[in-house]
PDB file of N, CA and C in Angstrom:
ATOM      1  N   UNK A   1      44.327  92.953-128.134  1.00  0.00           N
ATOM      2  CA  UNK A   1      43.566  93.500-127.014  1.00  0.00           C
ATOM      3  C   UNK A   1      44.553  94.035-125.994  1.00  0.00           C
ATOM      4  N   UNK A   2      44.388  95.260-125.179  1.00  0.00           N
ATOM      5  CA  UNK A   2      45.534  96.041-124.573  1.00  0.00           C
ATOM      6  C   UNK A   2      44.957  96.017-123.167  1.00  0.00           C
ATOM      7  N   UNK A   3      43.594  95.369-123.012  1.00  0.00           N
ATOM      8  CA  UNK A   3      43.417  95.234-121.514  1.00  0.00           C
ATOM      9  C   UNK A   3      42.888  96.691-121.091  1.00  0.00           C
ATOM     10  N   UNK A   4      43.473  97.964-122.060  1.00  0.00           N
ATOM     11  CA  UNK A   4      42.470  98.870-121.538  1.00  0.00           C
ATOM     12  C   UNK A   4      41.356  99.420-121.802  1.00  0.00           C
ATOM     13  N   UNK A   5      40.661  99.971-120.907  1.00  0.00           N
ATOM     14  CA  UNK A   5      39.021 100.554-121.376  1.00  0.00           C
ATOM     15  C   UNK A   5      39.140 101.350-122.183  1.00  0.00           C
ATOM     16  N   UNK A   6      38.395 100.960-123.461  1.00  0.00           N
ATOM     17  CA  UNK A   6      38.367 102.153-124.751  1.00  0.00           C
ATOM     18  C   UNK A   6      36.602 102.621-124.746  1.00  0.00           C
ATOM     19  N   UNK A   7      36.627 103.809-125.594  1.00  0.00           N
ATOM     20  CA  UNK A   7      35.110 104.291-125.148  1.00  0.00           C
ATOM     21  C   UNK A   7      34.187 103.821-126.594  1.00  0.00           C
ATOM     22  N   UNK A   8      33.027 103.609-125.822  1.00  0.00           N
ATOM     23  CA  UNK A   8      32.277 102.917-127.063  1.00  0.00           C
ATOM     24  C   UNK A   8      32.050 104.152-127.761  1.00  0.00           C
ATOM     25  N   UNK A   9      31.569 103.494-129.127  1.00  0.00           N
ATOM     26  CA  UNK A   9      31.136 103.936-130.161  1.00  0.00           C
ATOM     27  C   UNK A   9      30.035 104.990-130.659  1.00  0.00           C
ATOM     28  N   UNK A  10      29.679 105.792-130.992  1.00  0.00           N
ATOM     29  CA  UNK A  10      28.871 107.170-130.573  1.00  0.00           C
ATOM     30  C   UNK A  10      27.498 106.266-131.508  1.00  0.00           C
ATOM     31  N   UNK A  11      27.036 105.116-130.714  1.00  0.00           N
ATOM     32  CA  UNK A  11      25.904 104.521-131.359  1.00  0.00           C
ATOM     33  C   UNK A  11      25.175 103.443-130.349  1.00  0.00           C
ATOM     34  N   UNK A  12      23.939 103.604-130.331  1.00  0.00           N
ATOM     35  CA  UNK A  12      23.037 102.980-129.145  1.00  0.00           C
ATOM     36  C   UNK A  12      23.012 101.537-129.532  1.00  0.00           C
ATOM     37  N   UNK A  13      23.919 100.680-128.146  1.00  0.00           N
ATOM     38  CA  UNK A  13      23.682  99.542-128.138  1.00  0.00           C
ATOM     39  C   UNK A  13      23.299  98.565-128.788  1.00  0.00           C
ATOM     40  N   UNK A  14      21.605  99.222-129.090  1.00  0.00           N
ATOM     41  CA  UNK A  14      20.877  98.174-130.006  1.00  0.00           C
ATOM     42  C   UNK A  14      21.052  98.245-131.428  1.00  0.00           C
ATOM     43  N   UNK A  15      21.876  98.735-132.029  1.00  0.00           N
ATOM     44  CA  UNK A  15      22.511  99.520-133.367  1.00  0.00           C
ATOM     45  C   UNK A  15      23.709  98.834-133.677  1.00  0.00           C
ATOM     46  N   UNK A  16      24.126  97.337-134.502  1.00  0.00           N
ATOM     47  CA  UNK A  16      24.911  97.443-134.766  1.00  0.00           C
ATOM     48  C   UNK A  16      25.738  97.745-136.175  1.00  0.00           C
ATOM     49  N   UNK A  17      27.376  97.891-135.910  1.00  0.00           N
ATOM     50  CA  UNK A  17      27.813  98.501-137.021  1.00  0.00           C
ATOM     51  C   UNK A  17      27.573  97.662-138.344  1.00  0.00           C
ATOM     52  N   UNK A  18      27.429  98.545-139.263  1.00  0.00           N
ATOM     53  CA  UNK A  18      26.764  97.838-140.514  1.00  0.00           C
ATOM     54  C   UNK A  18      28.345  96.820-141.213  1.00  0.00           C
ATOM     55  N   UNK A  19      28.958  97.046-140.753  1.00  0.00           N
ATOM     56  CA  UNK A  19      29.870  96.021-141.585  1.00  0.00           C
ATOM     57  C   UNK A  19      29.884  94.803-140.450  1.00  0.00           C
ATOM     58  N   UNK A  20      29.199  94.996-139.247  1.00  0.00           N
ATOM     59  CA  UNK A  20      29.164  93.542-138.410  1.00  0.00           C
ATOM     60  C   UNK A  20      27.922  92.664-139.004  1.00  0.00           C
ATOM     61  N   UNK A  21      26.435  93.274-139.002  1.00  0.00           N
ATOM     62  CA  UNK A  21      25.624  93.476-139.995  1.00  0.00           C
ATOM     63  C   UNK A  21      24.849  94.021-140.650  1.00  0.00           C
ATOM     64  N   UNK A  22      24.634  93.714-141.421  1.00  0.00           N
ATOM     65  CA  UNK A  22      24.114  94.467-142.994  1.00  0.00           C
ATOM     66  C   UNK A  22      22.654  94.836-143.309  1.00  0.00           C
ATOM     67  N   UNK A  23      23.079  96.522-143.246  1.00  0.00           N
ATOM     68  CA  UNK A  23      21.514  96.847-143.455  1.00  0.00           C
ATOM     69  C   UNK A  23      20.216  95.887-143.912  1.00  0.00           C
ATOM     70  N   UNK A  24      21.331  95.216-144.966  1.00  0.00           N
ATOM     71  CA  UNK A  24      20.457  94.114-146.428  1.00  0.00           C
ATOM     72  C   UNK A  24      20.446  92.709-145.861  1.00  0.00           C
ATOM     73  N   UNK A  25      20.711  92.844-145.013  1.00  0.00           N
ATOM     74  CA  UNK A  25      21.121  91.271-144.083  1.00  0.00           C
ATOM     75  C   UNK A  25      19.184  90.713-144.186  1.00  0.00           C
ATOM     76  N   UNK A  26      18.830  89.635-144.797  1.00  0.00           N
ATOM     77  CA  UNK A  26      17.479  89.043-144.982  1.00  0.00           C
ATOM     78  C   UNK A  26      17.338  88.946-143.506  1.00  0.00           C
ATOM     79  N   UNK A  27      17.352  88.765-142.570  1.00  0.00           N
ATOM     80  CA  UNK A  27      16.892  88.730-140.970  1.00  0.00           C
ATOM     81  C   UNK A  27      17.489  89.598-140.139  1.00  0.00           C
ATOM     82  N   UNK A  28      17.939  90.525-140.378  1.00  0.00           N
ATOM     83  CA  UNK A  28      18.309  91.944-139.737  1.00  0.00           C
ATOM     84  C   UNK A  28      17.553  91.992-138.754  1.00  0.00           C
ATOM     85  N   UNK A  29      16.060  92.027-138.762  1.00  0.00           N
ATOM     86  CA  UNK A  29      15.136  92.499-138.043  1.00  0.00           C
ATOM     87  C   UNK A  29      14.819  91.653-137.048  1.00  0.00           C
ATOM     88  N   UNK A  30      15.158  89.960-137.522  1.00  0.00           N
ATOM     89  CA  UNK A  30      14.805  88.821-136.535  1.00  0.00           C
ATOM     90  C   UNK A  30      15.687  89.276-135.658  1.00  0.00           C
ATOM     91  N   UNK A  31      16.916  89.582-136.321  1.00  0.00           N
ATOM     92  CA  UNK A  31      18.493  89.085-135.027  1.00  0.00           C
ATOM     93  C   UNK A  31      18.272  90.573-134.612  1.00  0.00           C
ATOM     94  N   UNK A  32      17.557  91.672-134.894  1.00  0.00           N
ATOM     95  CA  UNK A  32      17.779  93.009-134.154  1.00  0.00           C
ATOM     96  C   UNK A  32      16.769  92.500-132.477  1.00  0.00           C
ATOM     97  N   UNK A  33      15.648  91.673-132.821  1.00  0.00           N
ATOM     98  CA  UNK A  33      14.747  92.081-131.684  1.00  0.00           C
ATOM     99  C   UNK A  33      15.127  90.878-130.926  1.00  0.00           C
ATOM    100  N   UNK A  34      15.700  90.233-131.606  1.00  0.00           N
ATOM    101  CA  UNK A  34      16.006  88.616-130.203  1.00  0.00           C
ATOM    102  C   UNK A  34      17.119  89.445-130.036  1.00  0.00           C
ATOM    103  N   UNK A  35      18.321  90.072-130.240  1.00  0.00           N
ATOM    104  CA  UNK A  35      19.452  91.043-129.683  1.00  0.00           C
ATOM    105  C   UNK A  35      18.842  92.123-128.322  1.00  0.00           C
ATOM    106  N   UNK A  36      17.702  93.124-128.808  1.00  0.00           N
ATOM    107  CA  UNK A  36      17.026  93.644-127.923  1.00  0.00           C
ATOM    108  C   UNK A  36      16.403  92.930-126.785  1.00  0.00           C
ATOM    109  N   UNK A  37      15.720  91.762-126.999  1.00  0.00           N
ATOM    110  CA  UNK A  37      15.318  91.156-125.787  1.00  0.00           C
ATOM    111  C   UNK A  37      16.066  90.529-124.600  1.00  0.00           C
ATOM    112  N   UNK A  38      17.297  89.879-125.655  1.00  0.00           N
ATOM    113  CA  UNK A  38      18.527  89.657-124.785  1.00  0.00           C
ATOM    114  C   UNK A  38      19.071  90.884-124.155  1.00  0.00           C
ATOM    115  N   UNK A  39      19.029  91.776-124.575  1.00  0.00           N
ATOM    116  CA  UNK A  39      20.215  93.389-123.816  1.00  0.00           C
ATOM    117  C   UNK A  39      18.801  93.313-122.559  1.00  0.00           C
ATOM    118  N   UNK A  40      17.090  93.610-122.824  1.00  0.00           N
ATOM    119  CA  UNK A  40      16.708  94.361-121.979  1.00  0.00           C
ATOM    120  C   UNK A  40      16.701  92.996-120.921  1.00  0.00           C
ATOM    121  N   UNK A  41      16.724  91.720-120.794  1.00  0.00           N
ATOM    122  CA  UNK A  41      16.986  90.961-119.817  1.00  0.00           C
ATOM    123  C   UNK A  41      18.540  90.660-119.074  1.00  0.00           C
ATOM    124  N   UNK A  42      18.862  91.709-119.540  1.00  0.00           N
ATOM    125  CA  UNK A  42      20.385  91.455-119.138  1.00  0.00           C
ATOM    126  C   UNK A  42      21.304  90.157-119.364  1.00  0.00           C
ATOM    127  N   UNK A  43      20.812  89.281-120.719  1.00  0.00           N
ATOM    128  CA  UNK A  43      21.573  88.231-120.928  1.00  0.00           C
ATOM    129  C   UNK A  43      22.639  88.624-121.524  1.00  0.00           C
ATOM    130  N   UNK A  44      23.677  87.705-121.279  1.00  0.00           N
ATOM    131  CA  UNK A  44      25.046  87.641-122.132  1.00  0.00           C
ATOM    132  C   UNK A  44      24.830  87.550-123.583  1.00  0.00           C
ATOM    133  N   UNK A  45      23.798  86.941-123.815  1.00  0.00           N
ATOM    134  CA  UNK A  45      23.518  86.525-125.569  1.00  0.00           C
ATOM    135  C   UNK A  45      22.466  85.883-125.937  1.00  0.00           C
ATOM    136  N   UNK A  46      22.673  85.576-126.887  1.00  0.00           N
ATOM    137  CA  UNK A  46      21.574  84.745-127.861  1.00  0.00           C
ATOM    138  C   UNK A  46      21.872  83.831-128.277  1.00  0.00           C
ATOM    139  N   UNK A  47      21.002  82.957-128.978  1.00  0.00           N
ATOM    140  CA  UNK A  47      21.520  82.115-129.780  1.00  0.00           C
ATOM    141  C   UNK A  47      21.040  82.336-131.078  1.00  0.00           C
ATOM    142  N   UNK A  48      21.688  82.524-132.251  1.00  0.00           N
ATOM    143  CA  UNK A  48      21.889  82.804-133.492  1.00  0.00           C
ATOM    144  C   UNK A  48      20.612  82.572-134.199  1.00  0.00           C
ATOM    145  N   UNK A  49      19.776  83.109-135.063  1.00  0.00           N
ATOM    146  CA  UNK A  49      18.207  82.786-135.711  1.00  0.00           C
ATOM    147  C   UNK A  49      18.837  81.234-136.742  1.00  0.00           C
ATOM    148  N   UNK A  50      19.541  81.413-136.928  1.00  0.00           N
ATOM    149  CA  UNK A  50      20.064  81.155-138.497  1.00  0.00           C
ATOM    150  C   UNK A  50      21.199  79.485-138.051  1.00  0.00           C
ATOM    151  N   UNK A  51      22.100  79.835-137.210  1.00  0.00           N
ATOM    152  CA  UNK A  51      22.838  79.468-136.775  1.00  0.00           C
ATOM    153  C   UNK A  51      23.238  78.435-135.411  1.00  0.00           C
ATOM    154  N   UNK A  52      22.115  78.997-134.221  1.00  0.00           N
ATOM    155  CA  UNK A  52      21.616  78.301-133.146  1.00  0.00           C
ATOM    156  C   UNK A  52      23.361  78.766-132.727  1.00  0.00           C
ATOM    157  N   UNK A  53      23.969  79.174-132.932  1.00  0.00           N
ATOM    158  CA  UNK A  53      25.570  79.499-132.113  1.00  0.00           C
ATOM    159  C   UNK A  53      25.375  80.913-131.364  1.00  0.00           C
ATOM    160  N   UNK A  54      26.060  81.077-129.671  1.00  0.00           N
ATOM    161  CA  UNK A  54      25.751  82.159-129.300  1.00  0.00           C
ATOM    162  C   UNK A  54      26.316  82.964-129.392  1.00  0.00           C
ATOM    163  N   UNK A  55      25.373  84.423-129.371  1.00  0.00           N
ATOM    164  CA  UNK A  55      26.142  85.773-130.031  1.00  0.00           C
ATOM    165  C   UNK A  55      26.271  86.533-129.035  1.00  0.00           C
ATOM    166  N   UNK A  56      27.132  87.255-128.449  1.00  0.00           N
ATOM    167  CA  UNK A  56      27.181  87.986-127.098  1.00  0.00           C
ATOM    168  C   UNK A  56      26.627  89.449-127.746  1.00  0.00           C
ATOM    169  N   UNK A  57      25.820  89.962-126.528  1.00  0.00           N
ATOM    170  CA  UNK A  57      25.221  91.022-126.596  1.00  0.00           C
ATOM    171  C   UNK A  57      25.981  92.359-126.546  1.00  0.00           C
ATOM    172  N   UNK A  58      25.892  93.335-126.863  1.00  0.00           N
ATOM    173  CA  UNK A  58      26.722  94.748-126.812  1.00  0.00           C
ATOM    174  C   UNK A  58      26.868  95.220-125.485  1.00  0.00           C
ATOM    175  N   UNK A  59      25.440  94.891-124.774  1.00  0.00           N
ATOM    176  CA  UNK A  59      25.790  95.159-123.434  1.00  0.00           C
ATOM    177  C   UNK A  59      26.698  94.410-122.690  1.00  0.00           C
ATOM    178  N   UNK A  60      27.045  92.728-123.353  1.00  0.00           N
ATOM    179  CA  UNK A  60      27.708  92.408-122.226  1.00  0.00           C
ATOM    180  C   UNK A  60      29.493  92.629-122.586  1.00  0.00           C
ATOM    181  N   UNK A  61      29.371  92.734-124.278  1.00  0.00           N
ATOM    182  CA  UNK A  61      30.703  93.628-124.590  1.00  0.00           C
ATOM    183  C   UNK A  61      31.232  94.645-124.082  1.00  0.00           C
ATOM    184  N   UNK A  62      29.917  95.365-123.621  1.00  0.00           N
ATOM    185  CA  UNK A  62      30.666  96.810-123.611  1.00  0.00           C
ATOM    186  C   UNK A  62      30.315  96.878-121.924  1.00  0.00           C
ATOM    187  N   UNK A  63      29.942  95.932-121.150  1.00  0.00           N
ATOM    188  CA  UNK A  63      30.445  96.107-119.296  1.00  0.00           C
ATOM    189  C   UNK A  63      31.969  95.373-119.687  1.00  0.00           C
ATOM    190  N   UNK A  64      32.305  94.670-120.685  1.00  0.00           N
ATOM    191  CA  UNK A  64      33.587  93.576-120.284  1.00  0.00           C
ATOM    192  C   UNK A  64      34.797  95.355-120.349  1.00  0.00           C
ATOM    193  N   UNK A  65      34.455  96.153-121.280  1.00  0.00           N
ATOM    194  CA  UNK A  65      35.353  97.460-121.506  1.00  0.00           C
ATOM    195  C   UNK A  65      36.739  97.334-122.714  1.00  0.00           C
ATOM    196  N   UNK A  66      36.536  96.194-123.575  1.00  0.00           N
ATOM    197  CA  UNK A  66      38.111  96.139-123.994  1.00  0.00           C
ATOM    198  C   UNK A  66      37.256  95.437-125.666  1.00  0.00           C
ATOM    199  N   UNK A  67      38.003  95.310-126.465  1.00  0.00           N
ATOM    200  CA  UNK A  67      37.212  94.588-128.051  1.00  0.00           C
ATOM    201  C   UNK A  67      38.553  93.589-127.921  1.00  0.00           C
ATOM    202  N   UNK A  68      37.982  92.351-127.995  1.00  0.00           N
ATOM    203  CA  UNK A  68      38.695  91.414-128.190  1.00  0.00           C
ATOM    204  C   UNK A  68      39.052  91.256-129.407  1.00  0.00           C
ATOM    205  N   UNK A  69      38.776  91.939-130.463  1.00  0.00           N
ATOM    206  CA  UNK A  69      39.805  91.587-132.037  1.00  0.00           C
ATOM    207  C   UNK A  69      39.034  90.586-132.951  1.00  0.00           C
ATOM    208  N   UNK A  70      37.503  90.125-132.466  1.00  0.00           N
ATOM    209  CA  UNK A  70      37.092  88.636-132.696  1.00  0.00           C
ATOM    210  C   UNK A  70      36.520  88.941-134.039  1.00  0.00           C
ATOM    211  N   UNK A  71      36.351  89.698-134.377  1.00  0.00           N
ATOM    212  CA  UNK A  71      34.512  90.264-134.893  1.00  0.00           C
ATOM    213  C   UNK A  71      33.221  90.396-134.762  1.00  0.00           C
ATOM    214  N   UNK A  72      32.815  90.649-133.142  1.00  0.00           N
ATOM    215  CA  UNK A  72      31.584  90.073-132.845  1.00  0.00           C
ATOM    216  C   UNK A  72      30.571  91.200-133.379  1.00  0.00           C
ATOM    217  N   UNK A  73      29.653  90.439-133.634  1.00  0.00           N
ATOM    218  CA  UNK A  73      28.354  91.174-134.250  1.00  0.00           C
ATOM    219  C   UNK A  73      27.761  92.466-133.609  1.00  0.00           C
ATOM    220  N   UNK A  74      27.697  92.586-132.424  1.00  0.00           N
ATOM    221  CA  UNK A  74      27.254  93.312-131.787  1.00  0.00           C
ATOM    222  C   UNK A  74      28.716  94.021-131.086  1.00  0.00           C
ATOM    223  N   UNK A  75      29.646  94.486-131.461  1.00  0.00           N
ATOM    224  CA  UNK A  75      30.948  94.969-130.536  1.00  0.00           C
ATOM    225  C   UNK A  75      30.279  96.362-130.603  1.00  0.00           C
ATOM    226  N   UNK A  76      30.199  97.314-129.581  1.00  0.00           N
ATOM    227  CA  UNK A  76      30.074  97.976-129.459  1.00  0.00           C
ATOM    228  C   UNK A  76      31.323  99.662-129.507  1.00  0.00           C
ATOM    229  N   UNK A  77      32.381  98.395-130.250  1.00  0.00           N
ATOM    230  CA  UNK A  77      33.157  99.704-129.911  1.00  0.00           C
ATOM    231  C   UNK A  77      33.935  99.659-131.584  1.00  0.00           C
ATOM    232  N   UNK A  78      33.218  99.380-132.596  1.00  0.00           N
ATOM    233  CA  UNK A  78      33.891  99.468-133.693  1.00  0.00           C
ATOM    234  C   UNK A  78      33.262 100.490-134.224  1.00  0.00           C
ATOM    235  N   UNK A  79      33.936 101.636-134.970  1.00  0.00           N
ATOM    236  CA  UNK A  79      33.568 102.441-135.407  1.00  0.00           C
ATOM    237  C   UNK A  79      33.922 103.064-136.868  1.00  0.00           C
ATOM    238  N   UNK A  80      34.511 102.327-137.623  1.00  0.00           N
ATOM    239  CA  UNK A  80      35.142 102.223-138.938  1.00  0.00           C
ATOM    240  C   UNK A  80      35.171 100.630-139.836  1.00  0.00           C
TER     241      UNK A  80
END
């Protein structure tokens, strides 16, 4: 991580990249709309359908401005 602001990804928020998850992912759709409800309340995250562990939201990735290297599900700035 270089600390500087890199520009997100030419893809809407609620969209994440398919290698974070998978079109074919069996609850895609659960973790897409508890993801959406978290972004439109402005939470930091969720807690996981599957997992109960929390997942930070794209929005709150992409106000922080930098990809921490982690793999998070929702990074908004991976694009390959």
């Amino acid at each position: 991580m270089s600390g500087e602001r890199l520009p997100l990804a030419p893809r809407p928020l609620t969209e994440p990249h398919p290698s974070r998850l998978s079109p074919e992912h069996p609850r895609r759709e659960l973790i897409l709309a508890v993801h959406a409800a978290a972004l439109a309340a402005g939470e930091a995250g969720y807690p996981d359908p599957d997992t109960g562990l929390f997942v930070l939201t794209a929005g709150f990735l992409a106000r922080r401005g930098t990809c921490c290297g982690r793999g998070c599900r929702h990074c908004p700035y991976v694009t390959d």
